[in-house]
PDB file of N, CA and C in Angstrom:
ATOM      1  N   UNK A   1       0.852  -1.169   0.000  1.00  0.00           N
ATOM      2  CA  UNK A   1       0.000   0.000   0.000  1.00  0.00           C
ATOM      3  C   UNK A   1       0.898   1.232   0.000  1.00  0.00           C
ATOM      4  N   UNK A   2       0.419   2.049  -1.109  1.00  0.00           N
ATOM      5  CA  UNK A   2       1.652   3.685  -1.204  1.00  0.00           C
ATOM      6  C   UNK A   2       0.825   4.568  -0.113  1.00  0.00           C
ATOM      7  N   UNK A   3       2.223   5.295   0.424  1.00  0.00           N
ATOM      8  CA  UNK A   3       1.956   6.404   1.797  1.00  0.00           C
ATOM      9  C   UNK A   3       0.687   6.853   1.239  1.00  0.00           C
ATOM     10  N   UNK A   4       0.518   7.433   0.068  1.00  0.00           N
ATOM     11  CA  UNK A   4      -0.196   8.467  -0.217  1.00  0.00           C
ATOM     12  C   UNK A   4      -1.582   8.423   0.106  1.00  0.00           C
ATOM     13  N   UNK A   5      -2.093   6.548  -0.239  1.00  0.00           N
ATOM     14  CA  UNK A   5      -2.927   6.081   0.617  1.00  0.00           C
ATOM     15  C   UNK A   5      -3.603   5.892   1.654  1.00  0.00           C
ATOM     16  N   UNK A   6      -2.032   5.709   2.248  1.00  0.00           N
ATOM     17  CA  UNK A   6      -2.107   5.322   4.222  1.00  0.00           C
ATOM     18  C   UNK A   6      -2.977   6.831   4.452  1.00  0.00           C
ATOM     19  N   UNK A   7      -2.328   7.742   4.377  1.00  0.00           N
ATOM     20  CA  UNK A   7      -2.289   9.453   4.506  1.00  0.00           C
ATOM     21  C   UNK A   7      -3.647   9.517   4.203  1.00  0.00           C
ATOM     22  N   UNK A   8      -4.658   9.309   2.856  1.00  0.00           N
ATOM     23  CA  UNK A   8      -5.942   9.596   3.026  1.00  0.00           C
ATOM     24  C   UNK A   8      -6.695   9.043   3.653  1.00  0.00           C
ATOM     25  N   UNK A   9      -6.596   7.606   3.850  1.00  0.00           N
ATOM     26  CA  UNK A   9      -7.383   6.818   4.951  1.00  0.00           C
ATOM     27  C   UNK A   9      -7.317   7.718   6.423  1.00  0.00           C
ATOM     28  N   UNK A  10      -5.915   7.740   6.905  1.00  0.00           N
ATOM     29  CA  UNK A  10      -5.921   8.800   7.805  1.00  0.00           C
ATOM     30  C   UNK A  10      -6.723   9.657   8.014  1.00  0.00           C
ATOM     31  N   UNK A  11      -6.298  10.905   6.990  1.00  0.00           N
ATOM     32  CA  UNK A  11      -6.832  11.924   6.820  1.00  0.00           C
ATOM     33  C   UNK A  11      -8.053  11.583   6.679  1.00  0.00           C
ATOM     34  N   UNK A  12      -9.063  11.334   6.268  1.00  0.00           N
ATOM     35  CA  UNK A  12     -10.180  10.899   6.041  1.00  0.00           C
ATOM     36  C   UNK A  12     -11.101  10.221   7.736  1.00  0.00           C
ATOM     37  N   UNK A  13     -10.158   9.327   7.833  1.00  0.00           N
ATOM     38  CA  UNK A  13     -10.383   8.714   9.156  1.00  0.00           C
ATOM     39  C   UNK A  13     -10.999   9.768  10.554  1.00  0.00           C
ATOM     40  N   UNK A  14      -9.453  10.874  10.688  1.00  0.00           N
ATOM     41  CA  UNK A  14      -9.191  11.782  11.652  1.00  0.00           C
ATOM     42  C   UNK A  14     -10.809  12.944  11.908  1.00  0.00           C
ATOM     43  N   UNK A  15     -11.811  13.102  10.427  1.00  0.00           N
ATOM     44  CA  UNK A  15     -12.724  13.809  10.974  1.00  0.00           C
ATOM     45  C   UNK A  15     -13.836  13.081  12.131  1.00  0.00           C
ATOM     46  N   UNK A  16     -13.731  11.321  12.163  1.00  0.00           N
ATOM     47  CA  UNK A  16     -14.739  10.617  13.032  1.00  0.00           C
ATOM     48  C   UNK A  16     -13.710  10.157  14.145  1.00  0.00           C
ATOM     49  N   UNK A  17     -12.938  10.990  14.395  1.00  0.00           N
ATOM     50  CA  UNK A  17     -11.828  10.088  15.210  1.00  0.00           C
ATOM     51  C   UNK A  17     -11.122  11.078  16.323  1.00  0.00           C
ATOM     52  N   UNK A  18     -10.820  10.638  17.397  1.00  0.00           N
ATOM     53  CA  UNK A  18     -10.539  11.518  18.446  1.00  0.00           C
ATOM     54  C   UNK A  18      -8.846  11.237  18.483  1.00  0.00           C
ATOM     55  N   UNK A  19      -8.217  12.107  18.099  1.00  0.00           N
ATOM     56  CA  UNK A  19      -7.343  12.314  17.260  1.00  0.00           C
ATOM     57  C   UNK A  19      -6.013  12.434  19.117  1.00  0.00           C
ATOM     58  N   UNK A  20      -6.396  12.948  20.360  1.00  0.00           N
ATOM     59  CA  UNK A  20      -5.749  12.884  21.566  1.00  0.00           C
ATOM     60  C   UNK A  20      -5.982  11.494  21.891  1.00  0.00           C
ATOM     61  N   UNK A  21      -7.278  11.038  21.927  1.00  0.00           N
ATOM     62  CA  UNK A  21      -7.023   9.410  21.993  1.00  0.00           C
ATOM     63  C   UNK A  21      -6.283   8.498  21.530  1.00  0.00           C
ATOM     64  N   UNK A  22      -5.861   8.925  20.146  1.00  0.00           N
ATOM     65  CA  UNK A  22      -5.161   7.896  19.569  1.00  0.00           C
ATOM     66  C   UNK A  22      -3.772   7.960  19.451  1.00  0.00           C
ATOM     67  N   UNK A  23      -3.512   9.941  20.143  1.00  0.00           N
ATOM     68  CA  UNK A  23      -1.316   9.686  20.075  1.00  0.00           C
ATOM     69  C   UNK A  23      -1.453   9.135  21.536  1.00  0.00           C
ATOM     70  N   UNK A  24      -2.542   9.030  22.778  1.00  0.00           N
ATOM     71  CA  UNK A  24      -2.239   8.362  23.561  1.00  0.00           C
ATOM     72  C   UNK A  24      -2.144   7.280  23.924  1.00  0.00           C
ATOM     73  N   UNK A  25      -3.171   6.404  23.137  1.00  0.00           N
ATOM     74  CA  UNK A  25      -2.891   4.705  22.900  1.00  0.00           C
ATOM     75  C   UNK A  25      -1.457   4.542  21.865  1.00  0.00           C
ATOM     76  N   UNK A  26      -0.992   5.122  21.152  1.00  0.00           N
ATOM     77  CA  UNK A  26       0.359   5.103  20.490  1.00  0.00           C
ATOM     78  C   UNK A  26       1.453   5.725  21.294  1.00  0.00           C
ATOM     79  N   UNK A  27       1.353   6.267  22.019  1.00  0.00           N
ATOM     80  CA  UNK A  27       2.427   6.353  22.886  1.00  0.00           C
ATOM     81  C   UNK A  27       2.531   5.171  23.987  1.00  0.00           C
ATOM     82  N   UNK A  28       1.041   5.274  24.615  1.00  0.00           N
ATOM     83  CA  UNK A  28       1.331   3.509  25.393  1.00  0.00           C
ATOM     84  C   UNK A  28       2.102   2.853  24.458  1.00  0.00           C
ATOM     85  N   UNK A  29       1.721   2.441  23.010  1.00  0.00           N
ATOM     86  CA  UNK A  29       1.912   0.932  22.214  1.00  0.00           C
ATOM     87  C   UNK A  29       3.447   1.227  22.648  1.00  0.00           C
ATOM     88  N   UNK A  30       4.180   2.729  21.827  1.00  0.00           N
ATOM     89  CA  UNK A  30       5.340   2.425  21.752  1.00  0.00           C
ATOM     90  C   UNK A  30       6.316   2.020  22.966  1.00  0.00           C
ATOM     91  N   UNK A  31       5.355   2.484  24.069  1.00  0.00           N
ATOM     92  CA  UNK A  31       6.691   1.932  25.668  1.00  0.00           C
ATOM     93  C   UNK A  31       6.666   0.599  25.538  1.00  0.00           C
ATOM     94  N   UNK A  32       5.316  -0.037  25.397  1.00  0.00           N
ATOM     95  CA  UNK A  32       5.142  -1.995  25.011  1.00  0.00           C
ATOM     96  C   UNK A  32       5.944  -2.481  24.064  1.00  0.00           C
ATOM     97  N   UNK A  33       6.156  -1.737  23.054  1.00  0.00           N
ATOM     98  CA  UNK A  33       6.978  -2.605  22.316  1.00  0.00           C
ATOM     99  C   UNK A  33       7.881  -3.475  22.217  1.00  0.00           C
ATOM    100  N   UNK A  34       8.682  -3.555  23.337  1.00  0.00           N
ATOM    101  CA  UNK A  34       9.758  -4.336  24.070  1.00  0.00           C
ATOM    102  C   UNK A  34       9.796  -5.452  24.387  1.00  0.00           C
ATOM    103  N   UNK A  35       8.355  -6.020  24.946  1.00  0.00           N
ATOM    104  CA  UNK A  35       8.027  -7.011  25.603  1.00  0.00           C
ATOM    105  C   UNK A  35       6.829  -7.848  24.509  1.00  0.00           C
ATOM    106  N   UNK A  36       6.735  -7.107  23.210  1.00  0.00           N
ATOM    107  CA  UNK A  36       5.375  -7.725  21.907  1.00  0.00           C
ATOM    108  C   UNK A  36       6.633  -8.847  21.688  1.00  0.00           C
ATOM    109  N   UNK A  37       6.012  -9.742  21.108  1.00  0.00           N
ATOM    110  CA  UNK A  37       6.254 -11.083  20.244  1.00  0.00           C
ATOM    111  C   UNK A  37       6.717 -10.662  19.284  1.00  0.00           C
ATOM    112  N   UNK A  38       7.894 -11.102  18.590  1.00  0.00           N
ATOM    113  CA  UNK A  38       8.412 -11.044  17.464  1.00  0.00           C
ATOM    114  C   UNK A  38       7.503 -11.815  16.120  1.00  0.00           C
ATOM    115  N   UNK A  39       7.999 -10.976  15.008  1.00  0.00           N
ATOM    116  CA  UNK A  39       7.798 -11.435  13.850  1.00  0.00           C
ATOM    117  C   UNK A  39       6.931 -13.357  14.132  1.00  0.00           C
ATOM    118  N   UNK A  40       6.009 -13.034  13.382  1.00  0.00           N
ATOM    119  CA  UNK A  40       5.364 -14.958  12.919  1.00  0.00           C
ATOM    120  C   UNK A  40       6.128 -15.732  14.312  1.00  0.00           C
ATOM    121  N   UNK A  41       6.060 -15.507  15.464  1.00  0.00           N
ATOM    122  CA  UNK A  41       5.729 -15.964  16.763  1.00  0.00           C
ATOM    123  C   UNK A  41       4.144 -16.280  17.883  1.00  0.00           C
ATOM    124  N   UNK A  42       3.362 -15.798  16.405  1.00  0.00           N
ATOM    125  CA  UNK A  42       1.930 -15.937  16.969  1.00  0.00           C
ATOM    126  C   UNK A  42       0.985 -16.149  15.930  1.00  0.00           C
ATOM    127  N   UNK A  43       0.013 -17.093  15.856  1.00  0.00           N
ATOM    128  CA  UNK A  43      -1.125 -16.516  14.518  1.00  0.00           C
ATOM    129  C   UNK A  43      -1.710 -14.948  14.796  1.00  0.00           C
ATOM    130  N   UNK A  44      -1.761 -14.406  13.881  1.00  0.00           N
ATOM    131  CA  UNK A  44      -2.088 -13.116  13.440  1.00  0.00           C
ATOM    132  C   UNK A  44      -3.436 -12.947  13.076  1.00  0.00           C
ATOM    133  N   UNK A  45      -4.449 -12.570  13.673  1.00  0.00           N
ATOM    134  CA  UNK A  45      -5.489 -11.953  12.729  1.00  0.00           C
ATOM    135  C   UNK A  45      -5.444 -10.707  11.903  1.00  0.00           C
ATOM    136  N   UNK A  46      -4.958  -9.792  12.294  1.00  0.00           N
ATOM    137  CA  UNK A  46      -4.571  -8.498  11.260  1.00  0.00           C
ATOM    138  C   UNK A  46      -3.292  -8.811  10.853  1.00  0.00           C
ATOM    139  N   UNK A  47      -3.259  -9.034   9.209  1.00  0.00           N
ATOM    140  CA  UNK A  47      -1.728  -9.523   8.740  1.00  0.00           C
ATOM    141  C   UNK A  47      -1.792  -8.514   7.627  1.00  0.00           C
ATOM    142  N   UNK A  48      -2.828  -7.428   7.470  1.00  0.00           N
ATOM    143  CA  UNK A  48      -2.987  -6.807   6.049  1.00  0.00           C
ATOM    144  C   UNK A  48      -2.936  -5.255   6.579  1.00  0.00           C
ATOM    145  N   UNK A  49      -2.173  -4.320   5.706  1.00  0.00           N
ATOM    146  CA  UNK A  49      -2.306  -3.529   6.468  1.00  0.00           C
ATOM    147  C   UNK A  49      -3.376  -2.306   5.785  1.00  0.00           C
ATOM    148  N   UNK A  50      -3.702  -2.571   5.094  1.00  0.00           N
ATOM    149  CA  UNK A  50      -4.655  -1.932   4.712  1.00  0.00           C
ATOM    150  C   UNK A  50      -6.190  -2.168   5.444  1.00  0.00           C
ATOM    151  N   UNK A  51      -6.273  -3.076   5.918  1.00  0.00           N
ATOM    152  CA  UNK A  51      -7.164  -3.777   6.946  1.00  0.00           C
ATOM    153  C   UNK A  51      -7.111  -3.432   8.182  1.00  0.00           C
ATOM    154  N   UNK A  52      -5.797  -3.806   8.795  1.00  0.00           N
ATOM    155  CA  UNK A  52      -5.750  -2.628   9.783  1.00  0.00           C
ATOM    156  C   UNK A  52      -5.978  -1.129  10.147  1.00  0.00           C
ATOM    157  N   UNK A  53      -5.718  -0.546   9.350  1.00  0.00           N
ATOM    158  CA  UNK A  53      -6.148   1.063   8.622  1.00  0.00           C
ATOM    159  C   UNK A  53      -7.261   1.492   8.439  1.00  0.00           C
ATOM    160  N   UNK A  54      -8.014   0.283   8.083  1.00  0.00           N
ATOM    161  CA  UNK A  54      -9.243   0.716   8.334  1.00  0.00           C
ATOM    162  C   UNK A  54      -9.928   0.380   9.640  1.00  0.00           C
ATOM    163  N   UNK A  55     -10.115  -0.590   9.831  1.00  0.00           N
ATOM    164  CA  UNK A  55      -9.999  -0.992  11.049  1.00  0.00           C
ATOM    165  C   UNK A  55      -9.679   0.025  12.638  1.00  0.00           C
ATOM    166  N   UNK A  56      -8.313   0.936  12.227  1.00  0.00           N
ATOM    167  CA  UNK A  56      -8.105   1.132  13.073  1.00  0.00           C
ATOM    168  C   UNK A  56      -9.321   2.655  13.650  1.00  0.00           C
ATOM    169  N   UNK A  57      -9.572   3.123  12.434  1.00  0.00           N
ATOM    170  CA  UNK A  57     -10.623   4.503  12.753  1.00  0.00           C
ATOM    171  C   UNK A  57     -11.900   3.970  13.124  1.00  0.00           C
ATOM    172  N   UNK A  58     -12.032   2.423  13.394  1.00  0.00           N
ATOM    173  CA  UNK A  58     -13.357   1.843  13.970  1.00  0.00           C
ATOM    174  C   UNK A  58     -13.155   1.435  14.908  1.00  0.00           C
ATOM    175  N   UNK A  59     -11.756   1.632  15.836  1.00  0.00           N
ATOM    176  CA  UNK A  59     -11.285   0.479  17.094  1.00  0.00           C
ATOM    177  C   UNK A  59     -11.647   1.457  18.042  1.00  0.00           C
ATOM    178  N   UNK A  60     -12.060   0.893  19.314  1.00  0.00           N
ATOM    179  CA  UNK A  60     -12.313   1.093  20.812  1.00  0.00           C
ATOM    180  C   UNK A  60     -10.861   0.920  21.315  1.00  0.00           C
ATOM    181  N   UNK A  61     -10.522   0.714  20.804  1.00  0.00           N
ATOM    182  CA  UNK A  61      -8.696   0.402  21.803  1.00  0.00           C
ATOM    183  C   UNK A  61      -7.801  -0.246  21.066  1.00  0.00           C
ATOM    184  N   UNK A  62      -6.609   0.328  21.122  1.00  0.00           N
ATOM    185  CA  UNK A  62      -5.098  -0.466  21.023  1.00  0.00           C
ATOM    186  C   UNK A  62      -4.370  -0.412  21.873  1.00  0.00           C
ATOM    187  N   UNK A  63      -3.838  -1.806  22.168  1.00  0.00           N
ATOM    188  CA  UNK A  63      -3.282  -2.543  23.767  1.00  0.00           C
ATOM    189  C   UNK A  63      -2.482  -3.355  22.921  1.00  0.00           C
ATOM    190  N   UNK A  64      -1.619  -3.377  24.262  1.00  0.00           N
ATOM    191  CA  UNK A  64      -0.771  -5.009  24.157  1.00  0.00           C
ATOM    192  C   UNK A  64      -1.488  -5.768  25.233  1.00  0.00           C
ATOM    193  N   UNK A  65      -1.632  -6.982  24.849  1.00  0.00           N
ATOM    194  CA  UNK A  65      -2.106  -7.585  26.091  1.00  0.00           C
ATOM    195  C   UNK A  65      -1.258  -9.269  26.188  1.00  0.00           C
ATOM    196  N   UNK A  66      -1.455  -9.788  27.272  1.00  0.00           N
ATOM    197  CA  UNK A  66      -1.009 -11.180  27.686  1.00  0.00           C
ATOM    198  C   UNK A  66      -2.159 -12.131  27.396  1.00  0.00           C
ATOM    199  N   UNK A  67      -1.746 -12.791  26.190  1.00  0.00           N
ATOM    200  CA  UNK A  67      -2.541 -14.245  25.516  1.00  0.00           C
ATOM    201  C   UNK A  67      -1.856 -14.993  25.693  1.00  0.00           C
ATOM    202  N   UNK A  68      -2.386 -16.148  26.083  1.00  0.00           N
ATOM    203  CA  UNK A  68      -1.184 -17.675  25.573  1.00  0.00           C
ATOM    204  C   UNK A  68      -0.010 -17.248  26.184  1.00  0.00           C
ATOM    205  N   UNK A  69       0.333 -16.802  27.181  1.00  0.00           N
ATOM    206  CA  UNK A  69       2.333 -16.997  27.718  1.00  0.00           C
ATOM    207  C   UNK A  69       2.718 -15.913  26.708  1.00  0.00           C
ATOM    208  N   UNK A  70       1.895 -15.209  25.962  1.00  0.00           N
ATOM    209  CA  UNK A  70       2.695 -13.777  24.993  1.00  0.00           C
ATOM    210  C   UNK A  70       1.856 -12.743  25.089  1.00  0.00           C
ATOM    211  N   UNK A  71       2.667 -11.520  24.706  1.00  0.00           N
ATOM    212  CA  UNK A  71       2.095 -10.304  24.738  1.00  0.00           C
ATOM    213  C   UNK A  71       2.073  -9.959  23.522  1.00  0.00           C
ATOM    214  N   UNK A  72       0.819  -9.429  22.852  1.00  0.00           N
ATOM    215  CA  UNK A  72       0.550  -9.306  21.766  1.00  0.00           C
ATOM    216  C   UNK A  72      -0.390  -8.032  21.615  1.00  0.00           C
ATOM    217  N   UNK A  73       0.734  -7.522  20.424  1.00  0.00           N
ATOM    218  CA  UNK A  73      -0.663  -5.999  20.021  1.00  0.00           C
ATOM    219  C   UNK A  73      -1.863  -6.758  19.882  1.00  0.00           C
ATOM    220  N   UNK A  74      -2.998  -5.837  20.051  1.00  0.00           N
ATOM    221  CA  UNK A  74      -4.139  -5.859  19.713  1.00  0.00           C
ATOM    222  C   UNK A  74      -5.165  -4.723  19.439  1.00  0.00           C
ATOM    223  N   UNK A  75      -5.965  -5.074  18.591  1.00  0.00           N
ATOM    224  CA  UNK A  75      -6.844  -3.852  18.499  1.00  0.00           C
ATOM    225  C   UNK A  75      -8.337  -4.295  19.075  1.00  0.00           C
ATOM    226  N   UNK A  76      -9.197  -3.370  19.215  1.00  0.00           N
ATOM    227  CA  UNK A  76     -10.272  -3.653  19.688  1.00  0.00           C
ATOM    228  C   UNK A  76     -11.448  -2.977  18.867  1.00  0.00           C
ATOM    229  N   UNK A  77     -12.584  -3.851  18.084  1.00  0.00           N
ATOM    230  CA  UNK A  77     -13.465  -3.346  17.046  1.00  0.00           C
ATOM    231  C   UNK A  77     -14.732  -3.963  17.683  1.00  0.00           C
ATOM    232  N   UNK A  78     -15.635  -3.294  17.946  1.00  0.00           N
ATOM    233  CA  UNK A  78     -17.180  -3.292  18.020  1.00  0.00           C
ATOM    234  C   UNK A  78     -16.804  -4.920  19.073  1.00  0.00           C
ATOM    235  N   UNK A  79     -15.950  -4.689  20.497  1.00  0.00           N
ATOM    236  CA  UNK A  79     -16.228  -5.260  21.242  1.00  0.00           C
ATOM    237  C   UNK A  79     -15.274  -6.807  21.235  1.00  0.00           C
ATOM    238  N   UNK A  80     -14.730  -6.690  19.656  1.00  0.00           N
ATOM    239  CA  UNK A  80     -13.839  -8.142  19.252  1.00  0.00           C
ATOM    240  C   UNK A  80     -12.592  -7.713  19.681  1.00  0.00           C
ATOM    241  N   UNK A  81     -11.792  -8.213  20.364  1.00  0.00           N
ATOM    242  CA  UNK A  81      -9.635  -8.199  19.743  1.00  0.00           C
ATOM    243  C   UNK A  81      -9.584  -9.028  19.135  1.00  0.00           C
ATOM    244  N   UNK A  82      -8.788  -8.366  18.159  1.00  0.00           N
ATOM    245  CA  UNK A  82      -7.920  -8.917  17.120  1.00  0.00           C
ATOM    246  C   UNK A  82      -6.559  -8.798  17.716  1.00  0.00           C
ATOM    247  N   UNK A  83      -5.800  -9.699  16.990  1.00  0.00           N
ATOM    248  CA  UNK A  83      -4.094  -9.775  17.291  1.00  0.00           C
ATOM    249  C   UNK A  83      -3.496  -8.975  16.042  1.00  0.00           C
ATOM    250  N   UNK A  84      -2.968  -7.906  16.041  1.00  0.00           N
ATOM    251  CA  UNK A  84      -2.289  -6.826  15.260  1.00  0.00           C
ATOM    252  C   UNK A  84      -0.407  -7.344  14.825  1.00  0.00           C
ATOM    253  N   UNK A  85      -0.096  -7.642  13.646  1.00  0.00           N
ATOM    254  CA  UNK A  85       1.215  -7.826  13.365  1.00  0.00           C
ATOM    255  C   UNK A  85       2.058  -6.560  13.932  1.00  0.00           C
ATOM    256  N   UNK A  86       2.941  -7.019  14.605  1.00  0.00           N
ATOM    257  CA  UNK A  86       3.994  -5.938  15.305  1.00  0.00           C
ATOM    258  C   UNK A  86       3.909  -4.783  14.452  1.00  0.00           C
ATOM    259  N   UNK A  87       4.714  -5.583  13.262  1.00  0.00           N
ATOM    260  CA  UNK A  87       4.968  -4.496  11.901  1.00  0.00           C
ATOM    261  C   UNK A  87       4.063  -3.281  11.831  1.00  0.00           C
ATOM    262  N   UNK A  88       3.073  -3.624  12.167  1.00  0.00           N
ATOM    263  CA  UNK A  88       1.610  -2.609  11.592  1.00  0.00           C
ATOM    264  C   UNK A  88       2.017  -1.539  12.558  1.00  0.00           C
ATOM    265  N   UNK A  89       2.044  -1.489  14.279  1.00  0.00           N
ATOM    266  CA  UNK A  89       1.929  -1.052  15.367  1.00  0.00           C
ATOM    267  C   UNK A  89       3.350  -0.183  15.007  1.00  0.00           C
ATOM    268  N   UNK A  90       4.488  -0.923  14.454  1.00  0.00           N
ATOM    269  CA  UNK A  90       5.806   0.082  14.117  1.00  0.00           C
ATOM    270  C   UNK A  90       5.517   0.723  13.135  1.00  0.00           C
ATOM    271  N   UNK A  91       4.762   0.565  12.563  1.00  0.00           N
ATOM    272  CA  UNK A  91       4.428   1.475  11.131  1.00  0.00           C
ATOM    273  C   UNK A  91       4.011   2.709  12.085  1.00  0.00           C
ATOM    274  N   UNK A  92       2.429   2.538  12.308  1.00  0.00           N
ATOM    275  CA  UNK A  92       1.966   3.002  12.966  1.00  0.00           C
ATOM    276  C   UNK A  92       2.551   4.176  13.462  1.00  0.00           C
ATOM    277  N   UNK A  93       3.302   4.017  14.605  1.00  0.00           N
ATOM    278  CA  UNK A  93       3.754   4.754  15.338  1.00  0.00           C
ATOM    279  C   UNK A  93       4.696   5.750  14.641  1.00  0.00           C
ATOM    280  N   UNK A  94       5.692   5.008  13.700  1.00  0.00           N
ATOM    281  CA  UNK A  94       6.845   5.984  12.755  1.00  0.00           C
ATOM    282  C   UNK A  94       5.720   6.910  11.903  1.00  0.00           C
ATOM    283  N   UNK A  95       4.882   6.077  11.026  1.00  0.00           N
ATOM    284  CA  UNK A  95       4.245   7.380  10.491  1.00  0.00           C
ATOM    285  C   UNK A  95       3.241   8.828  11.249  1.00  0.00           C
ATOM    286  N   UNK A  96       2.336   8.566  12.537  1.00  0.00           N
ATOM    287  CA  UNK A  96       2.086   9.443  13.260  1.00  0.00           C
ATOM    288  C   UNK A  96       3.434  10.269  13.762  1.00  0.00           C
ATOM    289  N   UNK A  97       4.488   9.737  14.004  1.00  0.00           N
ATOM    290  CA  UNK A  97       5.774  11.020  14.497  1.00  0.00           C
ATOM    291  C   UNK A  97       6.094  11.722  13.789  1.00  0.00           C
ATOM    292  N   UNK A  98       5.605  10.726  12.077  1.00  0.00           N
ATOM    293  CA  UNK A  98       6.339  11.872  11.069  1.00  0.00           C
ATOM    294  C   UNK A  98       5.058  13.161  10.706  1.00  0.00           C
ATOM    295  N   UNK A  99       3.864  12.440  10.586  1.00  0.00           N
ATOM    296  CA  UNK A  99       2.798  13.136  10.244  1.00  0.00           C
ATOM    297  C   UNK A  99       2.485  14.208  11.451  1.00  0.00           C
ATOM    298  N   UNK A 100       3.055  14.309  12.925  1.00  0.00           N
ATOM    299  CA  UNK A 100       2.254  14.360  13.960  1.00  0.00           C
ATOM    300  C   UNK A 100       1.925  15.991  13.619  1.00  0.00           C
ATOM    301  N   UNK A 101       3.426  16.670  12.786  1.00  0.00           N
ATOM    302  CA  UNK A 101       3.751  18.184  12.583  1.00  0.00           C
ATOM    303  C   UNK A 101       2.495  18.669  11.679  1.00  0.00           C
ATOM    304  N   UNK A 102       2.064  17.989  10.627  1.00  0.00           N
ATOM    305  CA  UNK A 102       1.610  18.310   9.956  1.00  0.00           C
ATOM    306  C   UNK A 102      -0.291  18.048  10.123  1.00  0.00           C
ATOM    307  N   UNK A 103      -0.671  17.468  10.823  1.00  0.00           N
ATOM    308  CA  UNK A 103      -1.607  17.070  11.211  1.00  0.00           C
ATOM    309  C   UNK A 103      -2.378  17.894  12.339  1.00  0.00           C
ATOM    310  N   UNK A 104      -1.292  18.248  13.026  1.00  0.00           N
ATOM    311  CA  UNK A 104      -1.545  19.543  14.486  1.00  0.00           C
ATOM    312  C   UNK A 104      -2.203  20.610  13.294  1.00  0.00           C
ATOM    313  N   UNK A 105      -1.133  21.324  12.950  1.00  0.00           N
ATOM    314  CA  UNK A 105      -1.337  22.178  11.362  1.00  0.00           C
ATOM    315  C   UNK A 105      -2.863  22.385  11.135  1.00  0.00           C
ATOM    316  N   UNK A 106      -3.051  21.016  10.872  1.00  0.00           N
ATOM    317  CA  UNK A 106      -4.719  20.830  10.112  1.00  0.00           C
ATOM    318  C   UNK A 106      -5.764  21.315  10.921  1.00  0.00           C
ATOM    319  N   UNK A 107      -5.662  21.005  11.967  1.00  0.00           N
ATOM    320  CA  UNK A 107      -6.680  20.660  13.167  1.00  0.00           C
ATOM    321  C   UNK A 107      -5.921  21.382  14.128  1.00  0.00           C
TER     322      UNK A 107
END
């Protein structure tokens, strides 16, 4: 999926979306990161990231939590967790630090 994408889903996303809620569940994710499961160390329900993306402007929460003896991102949609690929959650986070300047800007 090209940035330019990610960026309108975003953008698009950010008018139904509480925009302090979500650098504060991303700042939690990023202190967790340490202790998430590596790479294909877990089945994955979010393995797409375009799925996630969308997904994520419909989630009640992003956590790491303790499943099975592991700690695993997760997102939370209309009451379900899903298990979130690390990858997504590092995306995640690098592109809000880069966007964060430009996004304040907007809003």
């Amino acid at each position: 999926m090209h940035l330019d994408v990610l960026i309108n889903i975003i953008y698009n996303g950010l008018n139904n979306f509480n925009l302090d809620y979500l650098m504060v569940m991303l700042s939690n994710l990023e202190y967790l990161q340490d202790v998430v499961m590596e790479l294909n160390c877990y089945d994955i329900d979010i393995n797409n990231k375009g799925l996630f993306f969308k997904m994520l402007f419909q989630c009640q929460d992003l956590s790491v939590q303790f499943i099975n003896g592991m700690y695993v991102n997760c997102i939370t949609v209309d009451n379900i967790i899903y298990t979130v690929h690390p990858h997504f959650i590092y995306y995640l986070i690098k592109l809000f630090k880069i966007l964060e300047f430009f996004i304040f800007l907007i809003f």
